[in-house]
Protein backbone atom coordinates (compact mmCIF):
# COMPACT_ATOMS: atom_id res chain seq x y z
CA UNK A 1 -56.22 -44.63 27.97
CA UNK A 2 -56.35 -47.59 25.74
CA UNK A 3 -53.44 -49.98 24.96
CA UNK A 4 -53.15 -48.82 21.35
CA UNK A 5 -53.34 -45.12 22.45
CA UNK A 6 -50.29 -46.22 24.87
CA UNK A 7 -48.74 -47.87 22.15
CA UNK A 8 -48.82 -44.91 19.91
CA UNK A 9 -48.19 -42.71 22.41
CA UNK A 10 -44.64 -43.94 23.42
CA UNK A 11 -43.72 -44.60 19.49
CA UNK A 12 -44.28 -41.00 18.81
CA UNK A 13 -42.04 -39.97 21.40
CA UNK A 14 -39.20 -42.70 20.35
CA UNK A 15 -39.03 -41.01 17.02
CA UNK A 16 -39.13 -37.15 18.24
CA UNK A 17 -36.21 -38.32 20.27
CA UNK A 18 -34.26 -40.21 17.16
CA UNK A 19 -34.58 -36.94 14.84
CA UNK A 20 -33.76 -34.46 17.76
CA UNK A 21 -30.48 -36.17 18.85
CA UNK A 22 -28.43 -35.52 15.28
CA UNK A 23 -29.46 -31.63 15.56
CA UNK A 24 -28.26 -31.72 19.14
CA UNK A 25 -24.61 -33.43 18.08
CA UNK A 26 -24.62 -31.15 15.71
CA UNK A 27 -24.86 -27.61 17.38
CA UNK A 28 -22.12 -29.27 20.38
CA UNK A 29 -19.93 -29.77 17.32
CA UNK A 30 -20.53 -26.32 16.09
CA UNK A 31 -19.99 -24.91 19.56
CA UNK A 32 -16.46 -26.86 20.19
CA UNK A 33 -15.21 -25.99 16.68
CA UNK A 34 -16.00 -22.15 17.24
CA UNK A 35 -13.97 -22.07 20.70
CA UNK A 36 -11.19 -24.13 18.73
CA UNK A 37 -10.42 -21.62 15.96
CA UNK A 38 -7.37 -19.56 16.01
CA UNK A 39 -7.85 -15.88 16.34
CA UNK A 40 -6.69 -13.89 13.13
CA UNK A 41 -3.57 -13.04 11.93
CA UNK A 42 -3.04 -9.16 12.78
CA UNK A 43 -3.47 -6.94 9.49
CA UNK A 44 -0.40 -5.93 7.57
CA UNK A 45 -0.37 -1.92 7.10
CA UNK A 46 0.85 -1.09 3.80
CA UNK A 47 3.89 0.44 2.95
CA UNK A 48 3.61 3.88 2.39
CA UNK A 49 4.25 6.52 -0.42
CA UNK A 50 6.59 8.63 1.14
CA UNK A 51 9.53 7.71 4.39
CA UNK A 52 11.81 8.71 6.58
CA UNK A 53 14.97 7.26 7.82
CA UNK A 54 17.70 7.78 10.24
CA UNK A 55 20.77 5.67 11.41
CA UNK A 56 23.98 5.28 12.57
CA UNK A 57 27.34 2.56 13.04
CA UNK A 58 30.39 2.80 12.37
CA UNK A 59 32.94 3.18 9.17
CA UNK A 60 36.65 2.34 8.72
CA UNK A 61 38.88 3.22 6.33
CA UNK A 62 40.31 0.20 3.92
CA UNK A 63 43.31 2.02 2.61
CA UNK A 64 44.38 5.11 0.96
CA UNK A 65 46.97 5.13 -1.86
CA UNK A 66 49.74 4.54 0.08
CA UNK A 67 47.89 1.64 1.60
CA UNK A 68 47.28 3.26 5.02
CA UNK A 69 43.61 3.11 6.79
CA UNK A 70 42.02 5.69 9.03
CA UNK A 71 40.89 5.20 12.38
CA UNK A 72 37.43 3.66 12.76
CA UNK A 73 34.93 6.22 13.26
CA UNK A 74 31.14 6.98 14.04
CA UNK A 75 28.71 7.64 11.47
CA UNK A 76 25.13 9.15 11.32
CA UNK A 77 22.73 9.14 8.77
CA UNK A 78 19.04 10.66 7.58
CA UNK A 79 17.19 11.29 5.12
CA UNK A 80 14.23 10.71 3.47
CA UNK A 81 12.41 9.44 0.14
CA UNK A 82 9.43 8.15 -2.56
CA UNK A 83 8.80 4.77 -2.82
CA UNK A 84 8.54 3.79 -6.74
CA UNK A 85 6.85 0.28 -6.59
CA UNK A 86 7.28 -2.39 -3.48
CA UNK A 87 10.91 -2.95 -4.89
CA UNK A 88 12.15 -0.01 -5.76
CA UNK A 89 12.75 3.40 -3.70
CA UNK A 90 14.58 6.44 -4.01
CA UNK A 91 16.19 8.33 -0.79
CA UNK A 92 18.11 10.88 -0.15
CA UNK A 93 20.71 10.51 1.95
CA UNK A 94 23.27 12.92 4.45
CA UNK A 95 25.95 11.21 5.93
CA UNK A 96 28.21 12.39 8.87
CA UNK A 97 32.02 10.91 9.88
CA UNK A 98 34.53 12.34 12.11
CA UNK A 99 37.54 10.03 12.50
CA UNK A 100 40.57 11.14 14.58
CA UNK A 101 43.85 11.68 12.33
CA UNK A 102 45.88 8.53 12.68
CA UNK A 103 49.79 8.40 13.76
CA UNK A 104 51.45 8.40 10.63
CA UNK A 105 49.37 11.03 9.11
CA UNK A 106 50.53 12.95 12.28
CA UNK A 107 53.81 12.44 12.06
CA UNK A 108 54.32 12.76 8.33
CA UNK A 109 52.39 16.31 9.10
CA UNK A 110 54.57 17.03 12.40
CA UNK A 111 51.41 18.05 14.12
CA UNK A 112 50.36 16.96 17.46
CA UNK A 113 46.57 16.06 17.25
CA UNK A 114 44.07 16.55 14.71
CA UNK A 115 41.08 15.16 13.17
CA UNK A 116 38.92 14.13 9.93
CA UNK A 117 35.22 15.42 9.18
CA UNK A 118 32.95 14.41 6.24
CA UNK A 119 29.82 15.08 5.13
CA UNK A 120 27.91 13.43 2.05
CA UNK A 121 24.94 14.39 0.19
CA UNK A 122 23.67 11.68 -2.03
CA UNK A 123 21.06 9.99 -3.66
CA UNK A 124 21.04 6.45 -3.49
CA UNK A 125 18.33 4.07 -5.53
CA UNK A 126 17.32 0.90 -3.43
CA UNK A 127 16.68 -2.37 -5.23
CA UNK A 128 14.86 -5.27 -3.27
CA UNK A 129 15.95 -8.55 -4.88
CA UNK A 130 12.96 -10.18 -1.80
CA UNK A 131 10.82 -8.18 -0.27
CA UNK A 132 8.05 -10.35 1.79
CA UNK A 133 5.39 -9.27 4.63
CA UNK A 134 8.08 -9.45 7.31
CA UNK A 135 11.54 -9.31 6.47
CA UNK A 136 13.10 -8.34 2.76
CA UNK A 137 17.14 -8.51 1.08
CA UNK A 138 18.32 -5.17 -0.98
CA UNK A 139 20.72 -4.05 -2.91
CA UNK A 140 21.62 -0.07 -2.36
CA UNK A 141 23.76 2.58 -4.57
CA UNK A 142 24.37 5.71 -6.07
CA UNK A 143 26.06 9.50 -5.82
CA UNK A 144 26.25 12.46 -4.98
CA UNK A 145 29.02 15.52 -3.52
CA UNK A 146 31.25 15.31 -0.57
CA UNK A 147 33.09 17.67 1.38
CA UNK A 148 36.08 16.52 3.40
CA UNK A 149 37.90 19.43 6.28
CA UNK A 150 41.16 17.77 7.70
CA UNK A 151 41.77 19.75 10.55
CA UNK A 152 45.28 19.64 12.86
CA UNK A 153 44.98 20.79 16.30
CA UNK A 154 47.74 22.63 18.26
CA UNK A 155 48.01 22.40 22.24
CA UNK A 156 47.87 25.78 23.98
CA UNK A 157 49.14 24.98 27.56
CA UNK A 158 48.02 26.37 30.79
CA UNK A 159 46.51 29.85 29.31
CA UNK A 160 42.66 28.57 29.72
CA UNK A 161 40.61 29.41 33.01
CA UNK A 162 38.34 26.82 33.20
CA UNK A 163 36.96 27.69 36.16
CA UNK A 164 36.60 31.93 35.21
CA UNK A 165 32.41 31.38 35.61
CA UNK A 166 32.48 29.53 38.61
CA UNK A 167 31.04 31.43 42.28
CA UNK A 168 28.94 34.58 42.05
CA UNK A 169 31.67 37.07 42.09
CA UNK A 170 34.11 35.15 39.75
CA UNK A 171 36.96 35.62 41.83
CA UNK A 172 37.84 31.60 41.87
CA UNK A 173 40.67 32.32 39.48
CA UNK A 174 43.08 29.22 40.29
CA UNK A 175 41.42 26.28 38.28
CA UNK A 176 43.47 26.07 34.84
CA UNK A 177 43.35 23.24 32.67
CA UNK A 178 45.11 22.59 28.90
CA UNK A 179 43.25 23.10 25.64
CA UNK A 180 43.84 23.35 22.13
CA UNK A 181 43.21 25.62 19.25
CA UNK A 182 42.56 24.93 15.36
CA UNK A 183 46.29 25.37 14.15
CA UNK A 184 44.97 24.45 10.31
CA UNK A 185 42.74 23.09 8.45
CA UNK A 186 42.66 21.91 4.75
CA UNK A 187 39.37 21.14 2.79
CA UNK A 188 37.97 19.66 -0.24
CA UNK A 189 34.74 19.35 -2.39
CA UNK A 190 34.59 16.55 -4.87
CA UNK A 191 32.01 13.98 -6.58
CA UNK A 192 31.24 10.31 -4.79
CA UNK A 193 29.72 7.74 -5.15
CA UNK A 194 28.44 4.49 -2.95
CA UNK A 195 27.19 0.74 -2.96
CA UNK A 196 25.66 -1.76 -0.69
CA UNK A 197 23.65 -4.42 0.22
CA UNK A 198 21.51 -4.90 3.24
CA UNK A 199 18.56 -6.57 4.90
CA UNK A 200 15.50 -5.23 6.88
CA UNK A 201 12.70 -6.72 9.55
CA UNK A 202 9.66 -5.62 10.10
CA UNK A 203 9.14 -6.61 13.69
CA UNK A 204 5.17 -5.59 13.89
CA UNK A 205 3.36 -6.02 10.64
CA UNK A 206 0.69 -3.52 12.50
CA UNK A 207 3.29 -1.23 12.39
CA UNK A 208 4.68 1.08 9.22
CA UNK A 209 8.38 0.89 11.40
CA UNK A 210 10.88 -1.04 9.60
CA UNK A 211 14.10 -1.93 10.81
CA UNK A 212 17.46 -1.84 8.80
CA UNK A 213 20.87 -2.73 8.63
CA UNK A 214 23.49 -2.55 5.54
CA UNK A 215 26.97 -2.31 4.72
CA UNK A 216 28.42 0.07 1.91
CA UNK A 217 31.55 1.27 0.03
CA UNK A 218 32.03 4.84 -0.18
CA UNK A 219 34.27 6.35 -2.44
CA UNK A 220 35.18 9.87 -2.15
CA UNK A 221 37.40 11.64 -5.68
CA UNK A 222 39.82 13.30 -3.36
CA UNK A 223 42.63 15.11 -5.08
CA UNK A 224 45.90 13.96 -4.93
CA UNK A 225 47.39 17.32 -3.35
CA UNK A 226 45.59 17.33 -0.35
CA UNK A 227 45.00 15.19 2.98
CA UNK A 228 43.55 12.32 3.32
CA UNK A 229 44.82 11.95 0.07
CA UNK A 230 43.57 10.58 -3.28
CA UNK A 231 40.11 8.65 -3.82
CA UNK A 232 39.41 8.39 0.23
CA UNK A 233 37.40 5.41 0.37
CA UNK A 234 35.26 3.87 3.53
CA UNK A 235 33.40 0.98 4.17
CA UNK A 236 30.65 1.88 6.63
CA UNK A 237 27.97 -0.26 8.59
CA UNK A 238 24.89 1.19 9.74
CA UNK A 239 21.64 0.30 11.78
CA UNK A 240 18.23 1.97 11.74
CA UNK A 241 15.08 2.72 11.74
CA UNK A 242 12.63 3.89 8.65
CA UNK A 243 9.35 4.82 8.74
């Protein structure tokens, strides 16, 4: 081969090189930028139509009208409802207390034992002053009927064989214990009506489970007449689940 052949020879491969080596930077850029990105954010599910709810805590009594309180007592409560717009929602709510009667309702009753039961239908719109992706702030209130049983419970002595199914041929008759009986009961069916506020987390945006907790004031149009006397109020705190 000639020297100019050589010549051109080696200036043809000088320049394949120059234009090749860019388009090589290039795709090893590419390739480290595509093992740099961050994965994507997991997919919020949207909030559904229709829920359910359930929850529970515990409620106290701030004072009746002779500024006496209730024991503290546990509460349970479900329900259900129809979500309006992302701020707005409608359940309906039924509530469950039982509170053990308290010493001076005992003694102004001369009874030995006794207890408090209520049960509350309502429904109670929910207002969500912020309401992001994760977490959300609300405002909660409304009405509905009550019905309150005041029970007082008499003991009974040693007249109950606790032990009468024990063995096959039942004859294990020496086991006795003390119980009590219902000695009366007074009840009462009036309006009521509730407020709140409370805040919520939704722990897996994946996930239509959102969890709750709120405080409320629940006021109860008891009449005057009858135990646990007029207006019962309680303040209750709950925690729970809706889905």
């Amino acid at each position: 081969m000639s020297i100019h052949l050589r010549k051109y020879a080696i200036l043809f491969f000088f320049l394949c090189g120059l234009f090749d080596a860019p388009a090589m930077v290039a795709q090893q850029s590419s390739s480290s930028t595509a093992q740099a990105s961050t994965p994507a954010a997991p997919k919020t599910v949207p909030l559904s139509k229709w829920f359910v709810e359930g929850a529970g805590g515990i409620s106290f009594g701030p004072g009746l009208a002779n500024g006496q309180v209730i024991n503290s007592t546990y509460t349970g409560t479900g329900g259900g409802g129809f979500r309006l717009t992302r701020r707005l929602e409608i359940p309906g709510e039924l509530s469950f207390y039982r509170s053990g009667l308290p010493s001076w309702v005992l003694q102004t009753a001369q009874q030995h034992g006794g207890h408090y039961t209520i049960l509350t239908y309502s429904v109670d719109p929910t207002f969500y002053f912020l309401r992001g992706e994760r977490y959300g702030f609300f405002a909660v209130g409304g009405g509905g009927y009550s019905h309150i049983a005041t029970t007082f419970d008499q003991p009974i002595g040693s007249t109950i064989n606790c032990n009468i199914y024990s063995g096959l041929g039942y004859t294990n008759f020496t086991n006795y214990c003390n119980g009590t009986i219902t000695g009366s009961s007074y009840s009462s069916n009036q309006g009521m009506y509730n407020f709140g506020i409370g805040m919520e987390g939704r722990l897996y945006p994946n996930h239509r489970a959102i969890l709750f907790a709120q405080g409320r004031y629940i006021k109860m149009m008891t009449p005057a007449n009858q135990l646990p006397g007029p207006n019962f109020a309680l303040v209750s705190i709950t925690t729970g689940i809706r889905w």
